[in-house]
N, C-alpha and C. Protein backbone atom coordinates (compact mmCIF):
# COMPACT_ATOMS: atom_id res chain seq x y z
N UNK A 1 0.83 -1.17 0.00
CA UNK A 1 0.00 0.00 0.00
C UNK A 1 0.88 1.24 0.00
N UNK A 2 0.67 2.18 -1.10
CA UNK A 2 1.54 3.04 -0.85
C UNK A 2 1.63 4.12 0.20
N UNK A 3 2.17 4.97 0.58
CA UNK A 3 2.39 6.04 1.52
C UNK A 3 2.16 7.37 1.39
N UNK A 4 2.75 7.86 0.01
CA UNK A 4 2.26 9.03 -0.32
C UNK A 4 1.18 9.24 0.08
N UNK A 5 0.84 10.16 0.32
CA UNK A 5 -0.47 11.22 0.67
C UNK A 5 -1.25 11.75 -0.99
N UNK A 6 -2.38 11.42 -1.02
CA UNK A 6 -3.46 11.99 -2.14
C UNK A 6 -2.70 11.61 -3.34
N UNK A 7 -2.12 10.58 -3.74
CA UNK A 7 -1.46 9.74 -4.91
C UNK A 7 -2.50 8.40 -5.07
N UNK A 8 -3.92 8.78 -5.69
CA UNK A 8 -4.64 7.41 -5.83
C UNK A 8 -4.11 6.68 -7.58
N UNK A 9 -3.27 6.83 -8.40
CA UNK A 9 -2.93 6.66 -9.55
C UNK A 9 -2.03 5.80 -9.87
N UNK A 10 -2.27 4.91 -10.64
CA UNK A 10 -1.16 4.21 -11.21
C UNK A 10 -0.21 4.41 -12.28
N UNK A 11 0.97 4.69 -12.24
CA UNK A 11 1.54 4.55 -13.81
C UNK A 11 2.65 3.31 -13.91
N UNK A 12 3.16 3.44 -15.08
CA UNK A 12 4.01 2.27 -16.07
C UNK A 12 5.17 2.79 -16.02
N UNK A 13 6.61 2.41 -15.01
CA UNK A 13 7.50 3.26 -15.24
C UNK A 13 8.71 2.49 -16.19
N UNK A 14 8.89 2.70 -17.83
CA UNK A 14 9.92 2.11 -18.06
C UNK A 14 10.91 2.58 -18.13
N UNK A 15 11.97 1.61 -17.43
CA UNK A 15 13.51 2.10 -17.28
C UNK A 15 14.51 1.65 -18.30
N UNK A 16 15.14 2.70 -19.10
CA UNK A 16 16.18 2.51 -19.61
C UNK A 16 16.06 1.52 -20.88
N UNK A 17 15.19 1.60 -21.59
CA UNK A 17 14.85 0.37 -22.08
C UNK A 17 15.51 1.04 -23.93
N UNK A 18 16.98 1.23 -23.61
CA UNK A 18 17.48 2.30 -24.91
C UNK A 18 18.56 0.67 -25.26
N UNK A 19 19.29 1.26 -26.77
CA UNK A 19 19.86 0.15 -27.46
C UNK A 19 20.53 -0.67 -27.44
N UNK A 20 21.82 0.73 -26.29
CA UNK A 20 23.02 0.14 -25.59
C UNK A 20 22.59 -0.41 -24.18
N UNK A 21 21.77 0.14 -23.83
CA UNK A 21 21.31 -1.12 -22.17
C UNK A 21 20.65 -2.65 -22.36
N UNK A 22 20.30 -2.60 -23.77
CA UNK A 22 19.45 -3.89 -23.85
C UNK A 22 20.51 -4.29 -24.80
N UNK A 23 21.24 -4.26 -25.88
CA UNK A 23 21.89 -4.72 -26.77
C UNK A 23 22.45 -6.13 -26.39
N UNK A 24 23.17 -6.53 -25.59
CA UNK A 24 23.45 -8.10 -24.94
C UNK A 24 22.49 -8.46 -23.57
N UNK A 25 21.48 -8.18 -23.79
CA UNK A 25 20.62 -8.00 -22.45
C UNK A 25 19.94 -10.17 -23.06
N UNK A 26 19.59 -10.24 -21.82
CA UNK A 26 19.02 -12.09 -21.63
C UNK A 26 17.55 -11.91 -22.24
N UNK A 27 17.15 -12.70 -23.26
CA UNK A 27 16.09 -12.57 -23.51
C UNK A 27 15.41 -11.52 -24.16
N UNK A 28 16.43 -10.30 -24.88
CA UNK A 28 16.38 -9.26 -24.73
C UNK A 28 14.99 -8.91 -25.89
N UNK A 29 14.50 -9.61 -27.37
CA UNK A 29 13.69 -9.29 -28.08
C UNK A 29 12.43 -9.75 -27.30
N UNK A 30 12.05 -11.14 -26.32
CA UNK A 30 10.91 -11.24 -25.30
C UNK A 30 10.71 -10.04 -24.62
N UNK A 31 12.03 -10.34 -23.85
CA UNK A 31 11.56 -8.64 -22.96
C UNK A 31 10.65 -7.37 -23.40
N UNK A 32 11.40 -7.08 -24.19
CA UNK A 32 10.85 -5.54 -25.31
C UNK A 32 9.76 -6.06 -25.66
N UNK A 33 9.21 -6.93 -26.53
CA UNK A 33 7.92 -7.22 -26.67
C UNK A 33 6.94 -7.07 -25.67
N UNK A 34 7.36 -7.86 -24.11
CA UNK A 34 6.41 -7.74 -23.17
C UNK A 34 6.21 -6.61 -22.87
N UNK A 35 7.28 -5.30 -22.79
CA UNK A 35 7.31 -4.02 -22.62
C UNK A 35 6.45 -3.67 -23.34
N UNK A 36 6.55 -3.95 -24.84
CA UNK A 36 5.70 -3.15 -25.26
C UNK A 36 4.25 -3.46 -25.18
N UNK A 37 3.67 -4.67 -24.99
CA UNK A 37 2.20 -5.41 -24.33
C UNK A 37 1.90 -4.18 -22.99
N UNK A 38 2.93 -4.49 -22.50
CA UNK A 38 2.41 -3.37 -21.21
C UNK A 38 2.09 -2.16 -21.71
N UNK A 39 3.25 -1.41 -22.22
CA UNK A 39 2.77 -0.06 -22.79
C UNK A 39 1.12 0.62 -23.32
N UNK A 40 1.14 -0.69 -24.35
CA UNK A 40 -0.24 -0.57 -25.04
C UNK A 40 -1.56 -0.92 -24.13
N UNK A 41 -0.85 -2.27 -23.07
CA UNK A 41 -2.51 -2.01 -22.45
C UNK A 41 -2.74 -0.47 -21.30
N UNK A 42 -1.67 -0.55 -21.24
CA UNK A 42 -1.28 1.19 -20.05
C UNK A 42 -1.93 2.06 -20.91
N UNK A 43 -1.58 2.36 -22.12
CA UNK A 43 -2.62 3.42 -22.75
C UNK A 43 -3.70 3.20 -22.81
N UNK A 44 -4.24 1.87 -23.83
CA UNK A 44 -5.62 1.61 -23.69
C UNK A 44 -6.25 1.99 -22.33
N UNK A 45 -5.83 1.60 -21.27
CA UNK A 45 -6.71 2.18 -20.05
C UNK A 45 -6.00 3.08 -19.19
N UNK A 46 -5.51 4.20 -20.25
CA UNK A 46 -5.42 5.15 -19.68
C UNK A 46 -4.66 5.91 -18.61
N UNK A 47 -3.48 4.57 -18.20
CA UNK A 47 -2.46 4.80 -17.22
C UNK A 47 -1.87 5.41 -18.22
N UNK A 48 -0.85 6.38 -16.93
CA UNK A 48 0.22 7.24 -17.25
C UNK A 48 1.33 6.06 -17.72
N UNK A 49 2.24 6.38 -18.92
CA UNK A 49 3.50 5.71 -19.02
C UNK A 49 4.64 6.89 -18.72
N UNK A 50 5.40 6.77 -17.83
CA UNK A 50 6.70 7.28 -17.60
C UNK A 50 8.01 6.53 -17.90
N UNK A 51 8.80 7.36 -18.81
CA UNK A 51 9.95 6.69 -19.57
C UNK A 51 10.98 7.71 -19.13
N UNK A 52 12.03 6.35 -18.84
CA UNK A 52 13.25 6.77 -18.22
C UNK A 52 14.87 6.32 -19.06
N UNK A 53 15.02 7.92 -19.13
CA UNK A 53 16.66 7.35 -20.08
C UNK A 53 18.19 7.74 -19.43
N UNK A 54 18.62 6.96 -19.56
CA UNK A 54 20.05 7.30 -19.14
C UNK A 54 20.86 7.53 -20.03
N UNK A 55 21.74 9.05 -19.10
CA UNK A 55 22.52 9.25 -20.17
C UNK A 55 24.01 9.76 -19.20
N UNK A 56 25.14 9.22 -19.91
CA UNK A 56 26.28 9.01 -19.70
C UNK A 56 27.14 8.88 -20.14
N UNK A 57 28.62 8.52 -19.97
CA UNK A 57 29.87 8.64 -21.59
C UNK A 57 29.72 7.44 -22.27
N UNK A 58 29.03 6.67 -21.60
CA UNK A 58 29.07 5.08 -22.53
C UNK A 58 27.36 5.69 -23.25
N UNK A 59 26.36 6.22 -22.87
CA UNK A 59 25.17 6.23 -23.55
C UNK A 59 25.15 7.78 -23.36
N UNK A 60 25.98 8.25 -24.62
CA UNK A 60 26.01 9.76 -24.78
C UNK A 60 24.66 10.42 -25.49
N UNK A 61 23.76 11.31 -24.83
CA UNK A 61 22.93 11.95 -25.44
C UNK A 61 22.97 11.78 -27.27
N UNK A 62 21.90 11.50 -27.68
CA UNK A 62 21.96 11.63 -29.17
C UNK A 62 22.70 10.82 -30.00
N UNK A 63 23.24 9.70 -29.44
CA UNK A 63 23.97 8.33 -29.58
C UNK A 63 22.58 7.74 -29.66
N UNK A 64 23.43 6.30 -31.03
CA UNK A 64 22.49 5.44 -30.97
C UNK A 64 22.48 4.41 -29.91
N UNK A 65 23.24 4.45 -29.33
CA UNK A 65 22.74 3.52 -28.05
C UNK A 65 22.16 4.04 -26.96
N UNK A 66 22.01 5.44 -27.05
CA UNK A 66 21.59 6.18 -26.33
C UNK A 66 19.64 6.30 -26.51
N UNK A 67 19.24 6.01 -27.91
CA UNK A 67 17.89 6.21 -28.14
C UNK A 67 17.09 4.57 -27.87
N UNK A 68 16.08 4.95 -27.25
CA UNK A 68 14.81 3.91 -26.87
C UNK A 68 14.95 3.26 -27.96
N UNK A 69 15.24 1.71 -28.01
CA UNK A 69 14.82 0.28 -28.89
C UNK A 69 13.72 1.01 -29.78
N UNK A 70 14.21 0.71 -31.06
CA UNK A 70 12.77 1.19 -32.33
C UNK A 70 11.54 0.38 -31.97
N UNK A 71 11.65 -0.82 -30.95
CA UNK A 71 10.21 -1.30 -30.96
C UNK A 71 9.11 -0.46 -30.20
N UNK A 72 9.96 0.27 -29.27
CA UNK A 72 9.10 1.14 -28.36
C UNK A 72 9.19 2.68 -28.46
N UNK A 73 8.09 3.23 -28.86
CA UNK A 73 8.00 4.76 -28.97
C UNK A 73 7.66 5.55 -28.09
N UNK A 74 7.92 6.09 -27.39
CA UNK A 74 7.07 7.10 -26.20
C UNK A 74 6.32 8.15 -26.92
N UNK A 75 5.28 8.18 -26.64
CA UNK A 75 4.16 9.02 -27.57
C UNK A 75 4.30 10.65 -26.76
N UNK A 76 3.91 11.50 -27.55
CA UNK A 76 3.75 12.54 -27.40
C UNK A 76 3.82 13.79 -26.35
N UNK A 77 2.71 12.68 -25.37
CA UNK A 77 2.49 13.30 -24.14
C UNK A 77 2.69 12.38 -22.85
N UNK A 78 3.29 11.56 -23.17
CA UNK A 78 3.79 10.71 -22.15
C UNK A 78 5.48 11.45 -21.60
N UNK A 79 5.48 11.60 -20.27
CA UNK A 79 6.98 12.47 -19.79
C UNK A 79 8.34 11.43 -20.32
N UNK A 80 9.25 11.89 -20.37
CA UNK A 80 10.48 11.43 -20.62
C UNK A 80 11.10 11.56 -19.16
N UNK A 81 11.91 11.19 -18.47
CA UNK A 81 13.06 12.13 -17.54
C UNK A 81 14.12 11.29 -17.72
N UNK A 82 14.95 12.26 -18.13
CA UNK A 82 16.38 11.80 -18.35
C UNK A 82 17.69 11.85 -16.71
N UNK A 83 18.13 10.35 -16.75
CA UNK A 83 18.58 10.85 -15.34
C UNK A 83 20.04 10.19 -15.83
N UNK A 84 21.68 10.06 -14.57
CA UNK A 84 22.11 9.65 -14.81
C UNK A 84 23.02 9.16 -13.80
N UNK A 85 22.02 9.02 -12.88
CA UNK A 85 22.76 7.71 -11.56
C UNK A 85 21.12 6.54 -11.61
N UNK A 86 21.93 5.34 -11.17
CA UNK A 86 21.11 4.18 -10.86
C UNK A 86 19.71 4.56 -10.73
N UNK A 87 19.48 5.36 -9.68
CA UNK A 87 18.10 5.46 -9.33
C UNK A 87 17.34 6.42 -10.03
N UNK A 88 16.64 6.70 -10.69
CA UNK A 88 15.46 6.93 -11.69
C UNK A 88 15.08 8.73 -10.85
N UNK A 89 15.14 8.40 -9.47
CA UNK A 89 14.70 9.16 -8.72
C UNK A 89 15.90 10.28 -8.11
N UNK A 90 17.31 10.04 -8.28
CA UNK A 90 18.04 10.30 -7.67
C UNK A 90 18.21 11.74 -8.96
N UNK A 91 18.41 12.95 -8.61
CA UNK A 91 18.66 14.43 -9.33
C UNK A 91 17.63 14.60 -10.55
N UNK A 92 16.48 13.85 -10.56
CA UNK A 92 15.91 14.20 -11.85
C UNK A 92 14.46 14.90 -11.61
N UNK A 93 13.29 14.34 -12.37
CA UNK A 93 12.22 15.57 -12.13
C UNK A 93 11.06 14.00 -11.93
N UNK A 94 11.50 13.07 -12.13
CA UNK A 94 10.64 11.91 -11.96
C UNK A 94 9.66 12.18 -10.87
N UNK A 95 9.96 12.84 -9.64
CA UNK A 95 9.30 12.61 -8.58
C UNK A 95 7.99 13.92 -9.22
N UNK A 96 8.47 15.12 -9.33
CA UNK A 96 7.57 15.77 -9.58
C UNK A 96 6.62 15.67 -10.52
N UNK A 97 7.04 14.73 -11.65
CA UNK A 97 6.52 13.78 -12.84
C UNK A 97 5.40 12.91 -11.88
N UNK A 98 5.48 12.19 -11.05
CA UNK A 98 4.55 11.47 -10.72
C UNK A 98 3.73 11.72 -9.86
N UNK A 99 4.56 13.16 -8.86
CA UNK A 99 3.42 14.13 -8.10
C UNK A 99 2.20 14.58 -8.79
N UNK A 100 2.39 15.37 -10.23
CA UNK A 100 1.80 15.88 -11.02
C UNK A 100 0.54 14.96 -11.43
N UNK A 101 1.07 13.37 -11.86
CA UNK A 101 0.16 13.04 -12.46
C UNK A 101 -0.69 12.09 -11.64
N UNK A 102 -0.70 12.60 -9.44
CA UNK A 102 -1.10 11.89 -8.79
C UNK A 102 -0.72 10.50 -8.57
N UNK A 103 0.30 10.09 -9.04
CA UNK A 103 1.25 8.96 -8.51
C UNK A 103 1.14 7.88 -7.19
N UNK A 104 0.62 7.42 -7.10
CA UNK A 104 1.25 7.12 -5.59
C UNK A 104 1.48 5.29 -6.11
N UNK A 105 1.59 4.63 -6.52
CA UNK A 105 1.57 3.40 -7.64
C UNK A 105 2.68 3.12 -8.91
N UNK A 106 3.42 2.11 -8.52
CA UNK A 106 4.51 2.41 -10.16
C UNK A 106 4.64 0.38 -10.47
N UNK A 107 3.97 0.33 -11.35
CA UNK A 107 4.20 -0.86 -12.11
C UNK A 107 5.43 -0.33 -12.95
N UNK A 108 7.06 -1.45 -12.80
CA UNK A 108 8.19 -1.23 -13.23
C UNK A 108 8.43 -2.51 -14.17
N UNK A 109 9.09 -1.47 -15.22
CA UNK A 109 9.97 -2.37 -16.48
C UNK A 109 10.90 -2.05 -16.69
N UNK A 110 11.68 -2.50 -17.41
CA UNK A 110 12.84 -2.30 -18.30
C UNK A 110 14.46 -2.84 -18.16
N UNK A 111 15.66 -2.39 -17.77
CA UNK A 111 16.88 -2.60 -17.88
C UNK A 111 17.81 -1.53 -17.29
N UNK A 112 18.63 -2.53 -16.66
CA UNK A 112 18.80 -3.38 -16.48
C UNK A 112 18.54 -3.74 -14.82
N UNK A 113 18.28 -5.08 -14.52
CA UNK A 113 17.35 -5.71 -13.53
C UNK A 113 18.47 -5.58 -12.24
N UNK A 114 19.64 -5.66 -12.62
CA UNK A 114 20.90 -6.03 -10.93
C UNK A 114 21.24 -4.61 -11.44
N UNK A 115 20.99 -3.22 -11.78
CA UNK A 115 21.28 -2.44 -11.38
C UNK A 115 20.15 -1.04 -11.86
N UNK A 116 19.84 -0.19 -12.51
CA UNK A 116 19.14 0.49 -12.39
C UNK A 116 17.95 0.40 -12.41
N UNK A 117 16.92 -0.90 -12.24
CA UNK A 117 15.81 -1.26 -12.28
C UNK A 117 15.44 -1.61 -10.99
N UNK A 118 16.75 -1.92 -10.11
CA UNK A 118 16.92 -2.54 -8.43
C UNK A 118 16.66 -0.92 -7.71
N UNK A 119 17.83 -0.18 -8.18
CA UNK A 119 18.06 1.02 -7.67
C UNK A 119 16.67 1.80 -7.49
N UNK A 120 16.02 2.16 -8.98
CA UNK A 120 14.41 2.79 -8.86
C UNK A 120 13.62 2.47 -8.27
N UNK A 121 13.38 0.52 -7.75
CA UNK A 121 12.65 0.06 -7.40
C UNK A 121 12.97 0.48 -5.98
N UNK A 122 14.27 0.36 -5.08
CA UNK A 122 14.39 0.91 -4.15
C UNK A 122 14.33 2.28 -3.74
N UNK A 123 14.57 2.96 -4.69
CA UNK A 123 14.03 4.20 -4.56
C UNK A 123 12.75 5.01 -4.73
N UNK A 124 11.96 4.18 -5.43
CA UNK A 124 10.21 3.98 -5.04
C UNK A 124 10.11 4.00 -3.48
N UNK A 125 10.72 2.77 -3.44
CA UNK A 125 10.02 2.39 -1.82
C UNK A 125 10.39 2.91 -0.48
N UNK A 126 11.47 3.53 -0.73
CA UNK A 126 11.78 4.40 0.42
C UNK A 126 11.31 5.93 0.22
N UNK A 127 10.56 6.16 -1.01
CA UNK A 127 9.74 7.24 -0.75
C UNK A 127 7.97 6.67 -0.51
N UNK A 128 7.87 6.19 -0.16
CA UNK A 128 6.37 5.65 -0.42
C UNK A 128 5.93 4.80 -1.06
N UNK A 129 5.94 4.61 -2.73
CA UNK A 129 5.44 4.00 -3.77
C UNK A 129 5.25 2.32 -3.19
N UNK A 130 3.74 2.19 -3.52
CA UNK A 130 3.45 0.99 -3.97
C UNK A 130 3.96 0.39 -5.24
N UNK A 131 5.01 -0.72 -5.23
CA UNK A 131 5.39 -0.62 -6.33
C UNK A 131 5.86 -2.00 -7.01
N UNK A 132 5.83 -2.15 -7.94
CA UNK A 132 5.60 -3.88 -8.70
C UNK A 132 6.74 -3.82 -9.76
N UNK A 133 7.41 -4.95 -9.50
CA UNK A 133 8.20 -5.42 -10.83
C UNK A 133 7.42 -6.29 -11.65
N UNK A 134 7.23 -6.16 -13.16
CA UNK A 134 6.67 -6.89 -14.04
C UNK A 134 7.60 -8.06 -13.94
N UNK A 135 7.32 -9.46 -13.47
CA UNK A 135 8.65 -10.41 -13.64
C UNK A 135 8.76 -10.93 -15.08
N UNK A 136 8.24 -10.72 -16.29
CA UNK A 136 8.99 -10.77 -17.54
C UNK A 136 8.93 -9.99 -18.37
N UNK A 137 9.23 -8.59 -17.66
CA UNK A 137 9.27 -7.40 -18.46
C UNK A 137 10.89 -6.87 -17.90
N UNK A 138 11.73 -7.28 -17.49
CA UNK A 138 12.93 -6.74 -16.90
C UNK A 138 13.55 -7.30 -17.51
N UNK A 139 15.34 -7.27 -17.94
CA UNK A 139 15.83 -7.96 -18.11
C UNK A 139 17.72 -7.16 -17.50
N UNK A 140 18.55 -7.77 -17.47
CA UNK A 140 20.23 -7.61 -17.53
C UNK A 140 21.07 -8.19 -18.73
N UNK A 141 22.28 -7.66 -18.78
CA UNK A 141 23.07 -8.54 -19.94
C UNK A 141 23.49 -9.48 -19.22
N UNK A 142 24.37 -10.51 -20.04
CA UNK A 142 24.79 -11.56 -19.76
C UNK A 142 26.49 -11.34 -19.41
N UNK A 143 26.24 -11.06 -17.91
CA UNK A 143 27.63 -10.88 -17.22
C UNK A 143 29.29 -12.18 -17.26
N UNK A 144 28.61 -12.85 -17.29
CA UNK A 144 29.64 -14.01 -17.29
C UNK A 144 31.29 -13.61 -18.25
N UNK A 145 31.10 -12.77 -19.07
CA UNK A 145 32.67 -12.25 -19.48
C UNK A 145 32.94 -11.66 -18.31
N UNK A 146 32.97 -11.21 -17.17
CA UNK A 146 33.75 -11.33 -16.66
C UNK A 146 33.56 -12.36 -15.10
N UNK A 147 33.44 -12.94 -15.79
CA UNK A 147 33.43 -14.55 -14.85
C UNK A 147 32.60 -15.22 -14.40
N UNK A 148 32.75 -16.49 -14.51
CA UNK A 148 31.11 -17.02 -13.85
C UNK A 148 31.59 -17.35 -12.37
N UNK A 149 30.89 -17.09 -11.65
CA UNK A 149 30.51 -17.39 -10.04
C UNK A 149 30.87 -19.30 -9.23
N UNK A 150 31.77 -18.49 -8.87
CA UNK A 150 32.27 -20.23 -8.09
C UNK A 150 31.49 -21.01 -8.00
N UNK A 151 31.44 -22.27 -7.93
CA UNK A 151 30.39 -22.78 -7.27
C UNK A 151 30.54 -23.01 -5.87
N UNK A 152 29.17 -23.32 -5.25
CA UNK A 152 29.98 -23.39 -3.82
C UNK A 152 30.72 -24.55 -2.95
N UNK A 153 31.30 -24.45 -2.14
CA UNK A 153 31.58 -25.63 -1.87
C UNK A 153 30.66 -26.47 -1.06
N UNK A 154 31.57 -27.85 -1.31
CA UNK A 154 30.52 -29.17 -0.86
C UNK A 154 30.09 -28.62 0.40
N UNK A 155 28.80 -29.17 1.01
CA UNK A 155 28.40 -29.64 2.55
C UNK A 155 29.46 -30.20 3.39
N UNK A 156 30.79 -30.70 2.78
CA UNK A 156 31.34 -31.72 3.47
C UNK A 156 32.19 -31.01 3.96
N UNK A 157 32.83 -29.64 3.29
CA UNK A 157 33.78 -29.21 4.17
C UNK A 157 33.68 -29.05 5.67
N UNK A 158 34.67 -28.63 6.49
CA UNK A 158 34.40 -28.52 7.45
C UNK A 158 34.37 -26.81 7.82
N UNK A 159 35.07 -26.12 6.59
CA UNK A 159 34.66 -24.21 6.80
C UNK A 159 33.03 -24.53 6.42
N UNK A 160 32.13 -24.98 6.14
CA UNK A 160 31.14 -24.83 5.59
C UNK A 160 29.84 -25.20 7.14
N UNK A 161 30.27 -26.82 7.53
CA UNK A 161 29.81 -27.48 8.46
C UNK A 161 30.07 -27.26 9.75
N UNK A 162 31.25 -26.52 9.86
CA UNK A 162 31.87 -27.01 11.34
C UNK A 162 32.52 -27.77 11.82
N UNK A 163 33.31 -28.19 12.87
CA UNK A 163 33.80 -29.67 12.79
C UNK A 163 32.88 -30.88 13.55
N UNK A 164 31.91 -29.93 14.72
CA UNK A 164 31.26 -30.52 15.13
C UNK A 164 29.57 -30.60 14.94
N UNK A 165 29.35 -30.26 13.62
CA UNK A 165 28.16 -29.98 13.35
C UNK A 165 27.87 -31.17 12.40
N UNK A 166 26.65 -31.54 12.73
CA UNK A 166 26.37 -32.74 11.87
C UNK A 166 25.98 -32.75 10.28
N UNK A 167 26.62 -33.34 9.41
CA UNK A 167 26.24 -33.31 8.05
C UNK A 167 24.57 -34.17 7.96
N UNK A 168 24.19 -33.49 6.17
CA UNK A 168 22.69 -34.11 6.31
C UNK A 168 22.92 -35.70 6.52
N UNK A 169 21.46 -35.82 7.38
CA UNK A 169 21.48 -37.04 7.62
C UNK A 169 22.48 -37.78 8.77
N UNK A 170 22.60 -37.08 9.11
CA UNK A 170 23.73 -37.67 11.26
C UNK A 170 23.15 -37.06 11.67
N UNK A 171 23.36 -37.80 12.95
CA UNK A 171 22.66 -37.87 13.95
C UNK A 171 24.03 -36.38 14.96
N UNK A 172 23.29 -35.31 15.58
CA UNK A 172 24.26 -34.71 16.32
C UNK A 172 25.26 -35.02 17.07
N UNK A 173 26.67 -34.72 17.04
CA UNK A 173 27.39 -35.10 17.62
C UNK A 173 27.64 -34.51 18.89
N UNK A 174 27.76 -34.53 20.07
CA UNK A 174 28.66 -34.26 21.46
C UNK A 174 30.40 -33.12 21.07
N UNK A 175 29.95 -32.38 21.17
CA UNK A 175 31.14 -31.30 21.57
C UNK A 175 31.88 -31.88 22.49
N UNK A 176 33.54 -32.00 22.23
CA UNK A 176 34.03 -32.30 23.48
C UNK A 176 34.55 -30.55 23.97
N UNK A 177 35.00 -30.23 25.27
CA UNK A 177 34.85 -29.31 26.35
C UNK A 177 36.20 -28.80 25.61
N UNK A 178 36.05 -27.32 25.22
CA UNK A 178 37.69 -26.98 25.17
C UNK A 178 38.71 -25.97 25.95
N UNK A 179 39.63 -25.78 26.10
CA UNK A 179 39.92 -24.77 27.13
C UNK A 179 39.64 -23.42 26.53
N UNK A 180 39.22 -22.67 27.25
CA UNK A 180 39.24 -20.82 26.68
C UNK A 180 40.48 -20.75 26.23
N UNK A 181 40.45 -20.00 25.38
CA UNK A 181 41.74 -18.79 24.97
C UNK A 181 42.56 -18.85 25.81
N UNK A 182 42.09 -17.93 27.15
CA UNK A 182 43.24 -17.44 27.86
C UNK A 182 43.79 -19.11 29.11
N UNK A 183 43.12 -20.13 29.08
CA UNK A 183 43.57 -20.88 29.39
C UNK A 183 44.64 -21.26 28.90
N UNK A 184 44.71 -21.38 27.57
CA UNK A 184 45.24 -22.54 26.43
C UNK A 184 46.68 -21.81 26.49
N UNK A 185 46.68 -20.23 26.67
CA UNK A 185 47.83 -19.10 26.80
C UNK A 185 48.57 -19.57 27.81
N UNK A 186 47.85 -19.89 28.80
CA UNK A 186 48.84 -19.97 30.20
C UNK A 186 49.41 -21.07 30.34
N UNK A 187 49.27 -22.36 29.19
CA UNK A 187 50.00 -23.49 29.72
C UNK A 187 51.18 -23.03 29.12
C-alpha cells in the first residue's frame, strides 16, 4: 500500500529500455515485446506511461545507443526524464513527474534488472510508492565475461559445516569441552 499522501494513480514506469542497455541483455527481443504489451494495455486504459533514459559517456545523449529500442515509442504526451545515476529518482524531475500526475503506484519495467531497475525500485520504496516489478518485463546482460561465479563448496567441508556440526542425515554429535583462549595461553 503506498504512503504518499493523495497519490490514488497508477503509472508504467519504463527504465532505460534504450539500445546500448538492452543490446546483450538475456532474452532481450521477449523482454521488449512484453514491454511493449504493457505499454499498449497502459494506454488503452489510460495509465500514465513514464519513460526513463540514461545518459552518460558510454550512452552519450543523441547516440544510438543512447535512443529507446525502435520497438518502443514514447508518444507525445507521455513524460520522458532523463537521469544519470542508478536510481530513476536520484537528481531528476521523476518525482515531480509522478506528483503531477497523482502517482502514488509504479508498475516497473525495463533494464537493467541487478542495477538500475533494483536502484528505482528501491528508490520507489523508500519514498512511499506501492510498487511492482513486471517479472517478464525486466531484463540484464549476460555478465559471465567477466566470470562465472564459483560454485559453492561441498556440505562436506568442514569451513562450511563445522567440525562438530552434523552433516545431512547424522545424527548430532557431542562437543568435546575446550579450554578458553586465555587458558590454552597460560600453559
Amino acid at each position: 500500500m503506498a504512503t504518499v499522501e493523495n497519490r490514488p494513480n497508477t503509472a508504467l514506469l519504463v527504465v532505460d529500455v534504450q539500445n546500448g542497455v538492452v543490446k546483450g541483455a538475456h532474452e532481450r527481443d521477449a523482454i521488449v515485446a512484453n514491454i511493449g504489451s504493457l505499454v499498449e494495455k497502459a494506454r488503452h486504459e489510460r495509465i500514465p506511461v513514464v519513460w526513463v533514459q540514461h545518459c552518460d559517456e558510454r550512452l552519450a545523449r543523441g547516440s544510438e545507443d543512447w535512443r529507446i529500442v525502435p520497438e518502443l515509442t514514447p508518444g507525445d504526451a507521455e513524460p520522458l526524464v532523463e537521469k544519470s545515476y542508478g536510481d530513476s529518482f536520484e537528481d531528476t524531475t521523476l518525482e515531480s513527474v509522478l506528483s503531477g500526475l497523482g502517482v502514488g503506484r509504479l508498475i516497473v519495467a525495463g533494464a537493467q534488472t541487478d542495477a538500475c531497475v533494483r536502484s528505482t525500485i528501491h528508490g520507489a520504496f523508500v519514498r512511499g510508492y506501492d510498487t511492482t516489478l513486471v517479472s517478464d518485463a525486466h531484463t540484464t546482460e549476460n555478465l559471465t565475461a567477466w566470470g562465472p561465479r564459483r560454485p559453492a563448496r561441498s556440505s562436506r567441508t568442514r569451513t562450511c559445516t563445522g567440525p562438530n556440526r552434523p552433516r545431512r542425515g547424522e545424527r548430532p554429535r557431542r562437543s568435546k569441552p575446550r579450554p578458553s583462549t586465555s587458558a590454552a595461553r597460560s600453559r
